[in-house]
C-alpha atoms as a PDB file:
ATOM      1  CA  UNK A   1      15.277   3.387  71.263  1.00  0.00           C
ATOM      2  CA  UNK A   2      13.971   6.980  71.076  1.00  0.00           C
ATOM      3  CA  UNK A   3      17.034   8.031  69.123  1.00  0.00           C
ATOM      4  CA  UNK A   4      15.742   5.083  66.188  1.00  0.00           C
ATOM      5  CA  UNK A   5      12.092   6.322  66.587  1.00  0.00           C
ATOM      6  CA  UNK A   6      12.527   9.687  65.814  1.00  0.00           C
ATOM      7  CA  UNK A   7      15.412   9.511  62.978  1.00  0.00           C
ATOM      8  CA  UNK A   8      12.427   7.170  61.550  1.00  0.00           C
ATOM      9  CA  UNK A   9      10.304   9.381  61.979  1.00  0.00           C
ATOM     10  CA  UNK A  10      12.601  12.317  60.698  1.00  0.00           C
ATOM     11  CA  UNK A  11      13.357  10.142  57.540  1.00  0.00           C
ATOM     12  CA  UNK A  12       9.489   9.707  57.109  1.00  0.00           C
ATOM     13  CA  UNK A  13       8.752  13.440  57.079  1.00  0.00           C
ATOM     14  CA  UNK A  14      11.684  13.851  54.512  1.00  0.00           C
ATOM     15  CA  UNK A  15      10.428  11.314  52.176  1.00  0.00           C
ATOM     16  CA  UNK A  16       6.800  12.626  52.221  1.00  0.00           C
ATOM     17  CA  UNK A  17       6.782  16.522  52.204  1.00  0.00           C
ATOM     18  CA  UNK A  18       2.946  18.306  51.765  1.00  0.00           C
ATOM     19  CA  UNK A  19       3.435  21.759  49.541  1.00  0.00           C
ATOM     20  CA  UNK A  20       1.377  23.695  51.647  1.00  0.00           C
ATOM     21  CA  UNK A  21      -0.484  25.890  49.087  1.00  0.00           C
ATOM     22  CA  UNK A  22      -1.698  23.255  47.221  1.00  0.00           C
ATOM     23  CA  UNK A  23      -1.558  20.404  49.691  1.00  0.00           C
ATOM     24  CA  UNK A  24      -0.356  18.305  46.986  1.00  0.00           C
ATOM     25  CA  UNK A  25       3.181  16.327  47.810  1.00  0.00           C
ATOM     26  CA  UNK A  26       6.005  17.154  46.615  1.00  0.00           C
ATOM     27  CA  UNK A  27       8.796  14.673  44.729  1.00  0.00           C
ATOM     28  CA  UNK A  28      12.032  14.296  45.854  1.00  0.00           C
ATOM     29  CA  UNK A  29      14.885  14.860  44.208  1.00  0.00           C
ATOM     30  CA  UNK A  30      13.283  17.199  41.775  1.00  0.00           C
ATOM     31  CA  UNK A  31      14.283  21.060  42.360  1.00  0.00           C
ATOM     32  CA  UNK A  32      15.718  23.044  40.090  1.00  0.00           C
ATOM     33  CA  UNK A  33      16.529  26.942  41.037  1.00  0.00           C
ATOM     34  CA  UNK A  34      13.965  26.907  43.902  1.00  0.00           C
ATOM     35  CA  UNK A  35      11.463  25.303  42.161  1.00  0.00           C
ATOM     36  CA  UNK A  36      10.281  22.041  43.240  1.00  0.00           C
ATOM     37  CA  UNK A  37       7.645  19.859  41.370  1.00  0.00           C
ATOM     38  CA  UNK A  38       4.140  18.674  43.090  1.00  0.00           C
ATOM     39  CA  UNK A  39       3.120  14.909  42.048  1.00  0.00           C
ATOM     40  CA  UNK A  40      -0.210  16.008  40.655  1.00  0.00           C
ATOM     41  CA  UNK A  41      -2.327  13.438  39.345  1.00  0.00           C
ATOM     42  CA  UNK A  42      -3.501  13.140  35.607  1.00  0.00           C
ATOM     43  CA  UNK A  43      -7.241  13.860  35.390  1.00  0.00           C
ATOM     44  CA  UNK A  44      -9.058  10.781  34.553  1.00  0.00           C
ATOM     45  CA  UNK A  45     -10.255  11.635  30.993  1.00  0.00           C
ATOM     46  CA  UNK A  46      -6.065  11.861  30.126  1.00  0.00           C
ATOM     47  CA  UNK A  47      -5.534   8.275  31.174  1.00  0.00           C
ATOM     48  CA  UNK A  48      -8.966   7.018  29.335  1.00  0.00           C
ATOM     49  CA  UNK A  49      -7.784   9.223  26.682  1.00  0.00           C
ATOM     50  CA  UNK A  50      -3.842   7.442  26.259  1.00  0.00           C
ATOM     51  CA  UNK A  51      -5.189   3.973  27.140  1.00  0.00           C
ATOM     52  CA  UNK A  52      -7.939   4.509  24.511  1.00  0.00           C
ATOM     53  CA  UNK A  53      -4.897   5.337  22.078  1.00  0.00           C
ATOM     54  CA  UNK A  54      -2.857   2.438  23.153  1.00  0.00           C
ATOM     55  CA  UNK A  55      -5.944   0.093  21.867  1.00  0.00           C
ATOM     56  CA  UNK A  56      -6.619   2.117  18.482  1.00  0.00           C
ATOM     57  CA  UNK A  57      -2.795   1.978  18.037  1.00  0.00           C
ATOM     58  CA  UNK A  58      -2.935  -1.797  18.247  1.00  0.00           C
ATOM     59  CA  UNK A  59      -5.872  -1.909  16.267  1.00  0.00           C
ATOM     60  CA  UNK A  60      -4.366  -0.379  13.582  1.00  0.00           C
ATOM     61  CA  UNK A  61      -1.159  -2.009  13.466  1.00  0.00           C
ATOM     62  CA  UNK A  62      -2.695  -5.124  12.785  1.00  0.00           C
ATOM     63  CA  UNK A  63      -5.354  -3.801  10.142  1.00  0.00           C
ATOM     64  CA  UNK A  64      -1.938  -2.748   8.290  1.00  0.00           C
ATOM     65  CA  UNK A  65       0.697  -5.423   9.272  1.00  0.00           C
ATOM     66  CA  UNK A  66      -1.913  -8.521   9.409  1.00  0.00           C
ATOM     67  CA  UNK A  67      -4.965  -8.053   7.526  1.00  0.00           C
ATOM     68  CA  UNK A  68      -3.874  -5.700   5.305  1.00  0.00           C
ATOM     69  CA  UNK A  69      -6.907  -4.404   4.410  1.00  0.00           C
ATOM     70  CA  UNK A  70      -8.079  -1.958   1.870  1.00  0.00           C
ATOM     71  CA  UNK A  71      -9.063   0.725   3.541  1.00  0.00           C
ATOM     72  CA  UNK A  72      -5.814   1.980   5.749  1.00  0.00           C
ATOM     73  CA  UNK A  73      -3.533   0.385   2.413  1.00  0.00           C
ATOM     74  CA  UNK A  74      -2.795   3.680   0.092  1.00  0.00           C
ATOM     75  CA  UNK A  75      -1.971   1.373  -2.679  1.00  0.00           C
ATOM     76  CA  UNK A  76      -5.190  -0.815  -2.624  1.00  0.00           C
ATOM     77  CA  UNK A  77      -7.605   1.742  -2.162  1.00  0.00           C
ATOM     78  CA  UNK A  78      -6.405   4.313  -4.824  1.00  0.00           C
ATOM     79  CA  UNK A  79      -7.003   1.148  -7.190  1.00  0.00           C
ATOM     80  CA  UNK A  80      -9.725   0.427  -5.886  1.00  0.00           C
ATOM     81  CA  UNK A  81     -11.177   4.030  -6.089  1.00  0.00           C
ATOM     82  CA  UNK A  82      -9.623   4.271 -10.228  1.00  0.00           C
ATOM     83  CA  UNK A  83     -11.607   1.045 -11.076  1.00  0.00           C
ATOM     84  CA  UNK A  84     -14.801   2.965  -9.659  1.00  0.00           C
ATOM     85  CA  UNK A  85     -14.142   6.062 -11.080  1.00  0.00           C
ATOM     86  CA  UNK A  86     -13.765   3.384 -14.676  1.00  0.00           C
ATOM     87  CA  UNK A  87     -16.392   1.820 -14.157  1.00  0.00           C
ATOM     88  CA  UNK A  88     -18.738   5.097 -13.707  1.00  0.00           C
ATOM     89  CA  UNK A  89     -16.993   6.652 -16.873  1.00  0.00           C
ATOM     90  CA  UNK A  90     -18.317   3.711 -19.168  1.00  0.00           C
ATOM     91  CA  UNK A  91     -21.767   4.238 -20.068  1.00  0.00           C
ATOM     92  CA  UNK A  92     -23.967   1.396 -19.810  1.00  0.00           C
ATOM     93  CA  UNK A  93     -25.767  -0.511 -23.189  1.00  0.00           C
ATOM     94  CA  UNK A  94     -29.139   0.371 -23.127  1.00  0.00           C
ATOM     95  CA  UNK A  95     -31.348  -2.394 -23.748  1.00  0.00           C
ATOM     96  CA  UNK A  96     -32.901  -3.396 -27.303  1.00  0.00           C
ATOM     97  CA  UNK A  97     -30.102  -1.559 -29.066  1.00  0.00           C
ATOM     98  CA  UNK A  98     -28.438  -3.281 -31.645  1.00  0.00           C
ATOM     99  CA  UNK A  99     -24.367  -4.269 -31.455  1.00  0.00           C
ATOM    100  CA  UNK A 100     -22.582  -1.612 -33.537  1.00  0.00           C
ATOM    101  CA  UNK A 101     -20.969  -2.445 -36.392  1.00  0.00           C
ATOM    102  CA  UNK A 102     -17.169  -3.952 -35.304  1.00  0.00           C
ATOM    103  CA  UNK A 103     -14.541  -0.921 -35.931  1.00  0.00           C
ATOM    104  CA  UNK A 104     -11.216  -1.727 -37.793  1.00  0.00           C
ATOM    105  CA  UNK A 105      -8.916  -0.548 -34.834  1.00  0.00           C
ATOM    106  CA  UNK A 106      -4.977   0.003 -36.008  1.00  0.00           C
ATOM    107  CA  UNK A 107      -2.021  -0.446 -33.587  1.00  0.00           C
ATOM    108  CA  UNK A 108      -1.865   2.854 -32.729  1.00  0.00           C
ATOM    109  CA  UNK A 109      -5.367   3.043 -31.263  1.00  0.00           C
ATOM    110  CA  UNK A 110      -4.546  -0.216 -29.417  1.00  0.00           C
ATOM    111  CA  UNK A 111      -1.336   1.496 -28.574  1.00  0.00           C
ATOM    112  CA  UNK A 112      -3.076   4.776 -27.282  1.00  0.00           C
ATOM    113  CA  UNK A 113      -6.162   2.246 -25.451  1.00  0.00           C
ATOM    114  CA  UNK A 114      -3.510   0.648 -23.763  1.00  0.00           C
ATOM    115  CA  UNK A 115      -1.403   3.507 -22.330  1.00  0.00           C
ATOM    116  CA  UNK A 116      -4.496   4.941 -21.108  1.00  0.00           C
ATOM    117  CA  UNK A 117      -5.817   1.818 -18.913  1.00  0.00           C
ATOM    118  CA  UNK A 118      -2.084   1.621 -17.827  1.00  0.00           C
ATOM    119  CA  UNK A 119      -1.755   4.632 -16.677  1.00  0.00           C
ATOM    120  CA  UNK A 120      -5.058   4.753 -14.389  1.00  0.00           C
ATOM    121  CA  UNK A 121      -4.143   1.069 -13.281  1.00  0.00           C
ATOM    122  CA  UNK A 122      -0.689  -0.201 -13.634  1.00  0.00           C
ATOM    123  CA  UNK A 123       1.685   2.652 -13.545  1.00  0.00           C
ATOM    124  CA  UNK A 124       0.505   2.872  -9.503  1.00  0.00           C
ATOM    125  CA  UNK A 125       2.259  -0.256  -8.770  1.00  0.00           C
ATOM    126  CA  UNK A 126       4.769  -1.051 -12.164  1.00  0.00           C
ATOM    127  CA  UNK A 127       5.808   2.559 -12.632  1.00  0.00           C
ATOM    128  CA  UNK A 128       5.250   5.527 -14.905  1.00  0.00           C
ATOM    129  CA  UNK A 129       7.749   4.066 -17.377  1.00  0.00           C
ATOM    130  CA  UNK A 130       6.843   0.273 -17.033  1.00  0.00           C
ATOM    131  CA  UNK A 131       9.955   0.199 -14.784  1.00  0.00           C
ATOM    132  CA  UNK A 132       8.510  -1.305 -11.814  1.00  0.00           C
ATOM    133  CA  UNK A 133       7.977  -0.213  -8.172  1.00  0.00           C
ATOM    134  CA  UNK A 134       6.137  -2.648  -5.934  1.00  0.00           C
ATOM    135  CA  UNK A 135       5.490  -4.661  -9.049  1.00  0.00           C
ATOM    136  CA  UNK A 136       7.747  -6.003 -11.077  1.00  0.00           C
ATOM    137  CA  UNK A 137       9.858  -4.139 -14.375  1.00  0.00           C
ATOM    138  CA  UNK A 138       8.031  -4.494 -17.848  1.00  0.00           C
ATOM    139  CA  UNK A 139      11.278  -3.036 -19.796  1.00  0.00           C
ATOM    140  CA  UNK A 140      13.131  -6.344 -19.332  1.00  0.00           C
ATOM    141  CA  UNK A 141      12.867  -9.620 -20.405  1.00  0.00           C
ATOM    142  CA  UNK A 142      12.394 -11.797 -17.486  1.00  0.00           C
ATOM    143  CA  UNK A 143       8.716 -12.578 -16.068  1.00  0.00           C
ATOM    144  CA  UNK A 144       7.354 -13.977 -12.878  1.00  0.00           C
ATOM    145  CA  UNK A 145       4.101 -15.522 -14.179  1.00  0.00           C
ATOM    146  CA  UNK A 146       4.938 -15.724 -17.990  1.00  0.00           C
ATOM    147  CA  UNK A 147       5.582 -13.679 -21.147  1.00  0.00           C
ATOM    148  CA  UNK A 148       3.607 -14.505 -23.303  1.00  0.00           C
ATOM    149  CA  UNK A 149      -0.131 -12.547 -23.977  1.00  0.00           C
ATOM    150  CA  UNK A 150      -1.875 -15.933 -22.394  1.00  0.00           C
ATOM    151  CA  UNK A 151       0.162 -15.593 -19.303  1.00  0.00           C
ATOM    152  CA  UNK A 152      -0.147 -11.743 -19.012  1.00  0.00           C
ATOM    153  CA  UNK A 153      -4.100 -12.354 -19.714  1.00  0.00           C
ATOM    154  CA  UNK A 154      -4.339 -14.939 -16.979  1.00  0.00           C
ATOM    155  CA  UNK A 155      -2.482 -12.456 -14.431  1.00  0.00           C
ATOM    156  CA  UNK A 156      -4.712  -9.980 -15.381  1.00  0.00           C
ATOM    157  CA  UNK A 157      -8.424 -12.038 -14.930  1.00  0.00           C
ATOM    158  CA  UNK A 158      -7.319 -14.003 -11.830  1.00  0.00           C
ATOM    159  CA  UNK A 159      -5.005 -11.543 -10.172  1.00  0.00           C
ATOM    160  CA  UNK A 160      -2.413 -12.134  -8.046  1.00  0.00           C
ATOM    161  CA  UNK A 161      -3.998 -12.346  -4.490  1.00  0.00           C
ATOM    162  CA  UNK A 162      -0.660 -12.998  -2.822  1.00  0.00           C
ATOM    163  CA  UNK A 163       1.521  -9.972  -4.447  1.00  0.00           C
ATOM    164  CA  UNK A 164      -1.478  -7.995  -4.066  1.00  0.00           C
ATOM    165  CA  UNK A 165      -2.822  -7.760  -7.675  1.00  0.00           C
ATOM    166  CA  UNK A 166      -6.572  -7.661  -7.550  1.00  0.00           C
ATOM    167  CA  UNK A 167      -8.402  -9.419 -10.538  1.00  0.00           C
ATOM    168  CA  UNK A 168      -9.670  -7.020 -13.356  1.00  0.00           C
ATOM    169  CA  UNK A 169     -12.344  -9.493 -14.963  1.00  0.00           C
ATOM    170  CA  UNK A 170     -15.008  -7.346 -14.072  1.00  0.00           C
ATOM    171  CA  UNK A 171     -12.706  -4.227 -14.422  1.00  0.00           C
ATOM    172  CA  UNK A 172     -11.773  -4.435 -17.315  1.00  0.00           C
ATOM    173  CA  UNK A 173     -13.664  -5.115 -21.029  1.00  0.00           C
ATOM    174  CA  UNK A 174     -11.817  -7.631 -23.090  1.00  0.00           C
ATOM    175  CA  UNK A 175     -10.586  -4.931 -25.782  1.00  0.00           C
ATOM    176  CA  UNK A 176      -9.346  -2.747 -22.996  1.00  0.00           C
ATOM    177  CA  UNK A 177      -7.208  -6.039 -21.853  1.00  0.00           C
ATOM    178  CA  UNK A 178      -5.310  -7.008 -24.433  1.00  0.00           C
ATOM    179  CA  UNK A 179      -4.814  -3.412 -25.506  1.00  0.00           C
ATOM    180  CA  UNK A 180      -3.232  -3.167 -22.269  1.00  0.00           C
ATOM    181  CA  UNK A 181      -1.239  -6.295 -22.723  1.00  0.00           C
ATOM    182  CA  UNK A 182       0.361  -4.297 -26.531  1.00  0.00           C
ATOM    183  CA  UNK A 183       0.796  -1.636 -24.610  1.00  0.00           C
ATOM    184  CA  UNK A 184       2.901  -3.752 -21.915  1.00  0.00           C
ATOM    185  CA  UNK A 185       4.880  -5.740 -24.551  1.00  0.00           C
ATOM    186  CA  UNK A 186       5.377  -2.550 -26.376  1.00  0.00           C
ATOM    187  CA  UNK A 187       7.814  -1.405 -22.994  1.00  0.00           C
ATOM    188  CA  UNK A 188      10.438  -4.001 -23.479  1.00  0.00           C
ATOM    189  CA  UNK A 189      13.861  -2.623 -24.222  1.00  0.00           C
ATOM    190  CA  UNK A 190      12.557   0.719 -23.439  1.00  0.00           C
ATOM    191  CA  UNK A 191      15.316   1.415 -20.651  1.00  0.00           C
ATOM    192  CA  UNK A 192      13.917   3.914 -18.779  1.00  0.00           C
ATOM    193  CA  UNK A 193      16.042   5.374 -15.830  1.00  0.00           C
ATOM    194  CA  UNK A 194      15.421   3.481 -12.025  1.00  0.00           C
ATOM    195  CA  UNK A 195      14.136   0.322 -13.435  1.00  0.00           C
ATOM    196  CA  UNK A 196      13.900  -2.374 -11.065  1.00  0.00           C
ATOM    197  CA  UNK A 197      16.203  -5.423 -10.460  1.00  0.00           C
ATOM    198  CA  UNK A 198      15.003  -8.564 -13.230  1.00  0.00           C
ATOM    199  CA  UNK A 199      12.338 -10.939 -11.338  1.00  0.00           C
ATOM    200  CA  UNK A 200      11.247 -14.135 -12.508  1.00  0.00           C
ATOM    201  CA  UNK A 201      13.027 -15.941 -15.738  1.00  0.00           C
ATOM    202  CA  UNK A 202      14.036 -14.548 -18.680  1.00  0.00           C
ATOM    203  CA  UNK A 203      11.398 -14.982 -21.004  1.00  0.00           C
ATOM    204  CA  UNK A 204      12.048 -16.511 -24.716  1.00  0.00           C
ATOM    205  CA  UNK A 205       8.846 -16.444 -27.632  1.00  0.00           C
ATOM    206  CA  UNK A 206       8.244 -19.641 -29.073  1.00  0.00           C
ATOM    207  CA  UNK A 207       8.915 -18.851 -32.634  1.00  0.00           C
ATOM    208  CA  UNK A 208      12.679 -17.322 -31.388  1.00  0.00           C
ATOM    209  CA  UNK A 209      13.151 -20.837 -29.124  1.00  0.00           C
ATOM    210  CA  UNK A 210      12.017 -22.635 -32.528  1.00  0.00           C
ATOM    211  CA  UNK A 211      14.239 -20.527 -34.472  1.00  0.00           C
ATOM    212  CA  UNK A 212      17.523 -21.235 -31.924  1.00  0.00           C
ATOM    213  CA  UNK A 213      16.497 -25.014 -31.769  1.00  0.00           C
ATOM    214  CA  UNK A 214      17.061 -25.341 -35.534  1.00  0.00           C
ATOM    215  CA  UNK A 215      20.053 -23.836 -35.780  1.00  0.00           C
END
């Protein structure tokens, strides 16, 4: 029985070993060249610190993944920041001034209007070129919502909550809108290089589906 007791006890002493200059213990099974490594403790502000990042982590995973919400979206909040930057840039009417006089506008003023608002808003999501990057390719003929200027108007007033295409009714003036929408229908057949795989269905005017029925 004393043979037992004192390998037990022997076996004891070799599982816990005490450095004794630090009185810390020392773990087994870890030396390396004569050096041995003490189980010292984190300090308490290190775990409050990682646990503290284990809930922001979470946190912010599901602001991304679930909510999706403007502020931690790149996308979203540069558009968001260009429409205030738009709105800022247009002065406001003062009151008890009379409308101007209507200007005769030619296609390329529309043309140049167009590329402007474009460029500030669409390019971000449809590409430089109109060749599409989250959004889908202007160059082609095939449209998710519609090709015609009604349909592109609609898209552009309501948005598209679900592909995450804000509405620009109170972005946007009217002119600026459907100089944006020439501008659009001025990219198809463009071909520029990296366009994006056709979305939607192909998209056929009425006068050319009038034109095909009667012949």
């Amino acid at each position: 029985m004393s043979t037992i007791e004192d390998k037990n006890q022997d076996s004891s002493k070799k599982q816990v070993e005490i450095d004794e200059a630090t009185n810390v213990k020392l773990l087994g099974g870890h030396e390396f060249d004569g050096i041995r490594e003490l189980d010292n403790r984190l300090p308490p502000f290190l775990k409050y610190l990682f646990y503290a990042s284990i809930v922001f982590s979470a946190a912010y995973l599901m602001l991304v993944f679930v909510f999706e919400h403007d502020s931690v979206i790149q996308e979203k909040e540069y558009r968001n920041e260009m429409m205030a930057a738009m709105h800022q840039e247009e002065p406001a009417p003062s009151e008890g001034t009379e409308a101007a006089a209507p200007v005769q506008r030619t296609q390329e003023d529309m043309l140049a209007s167009g590329a402007e608002t474009y460029g500030k808003i669409c390019s971000v999501c449809h590409g430089k070129f109109g060749e599409g990057l989250v959004g889908p390719n202007f160059t082609d003929e095939y449209w998710i919502h519609g090709g015609s200027r009604e349909d592109m108007h609609a898209v552009i007033v309501n948005g598209v909550i679900e592909k995450g295409m804000i509405s620009y009714k109170n972005q946007l003036t009217e002119t600026q809108i459907q100089d944006v929408i020439t501008y659009i229908q001025s990219l198809k057949g463009t071909n520029p290089p990296n366009q994006k795989a056709p979305e939607g269905e192909k998209y056929v005017p009425q006068q050319q589906e009038e034109e095909q029925t009667q012949s």
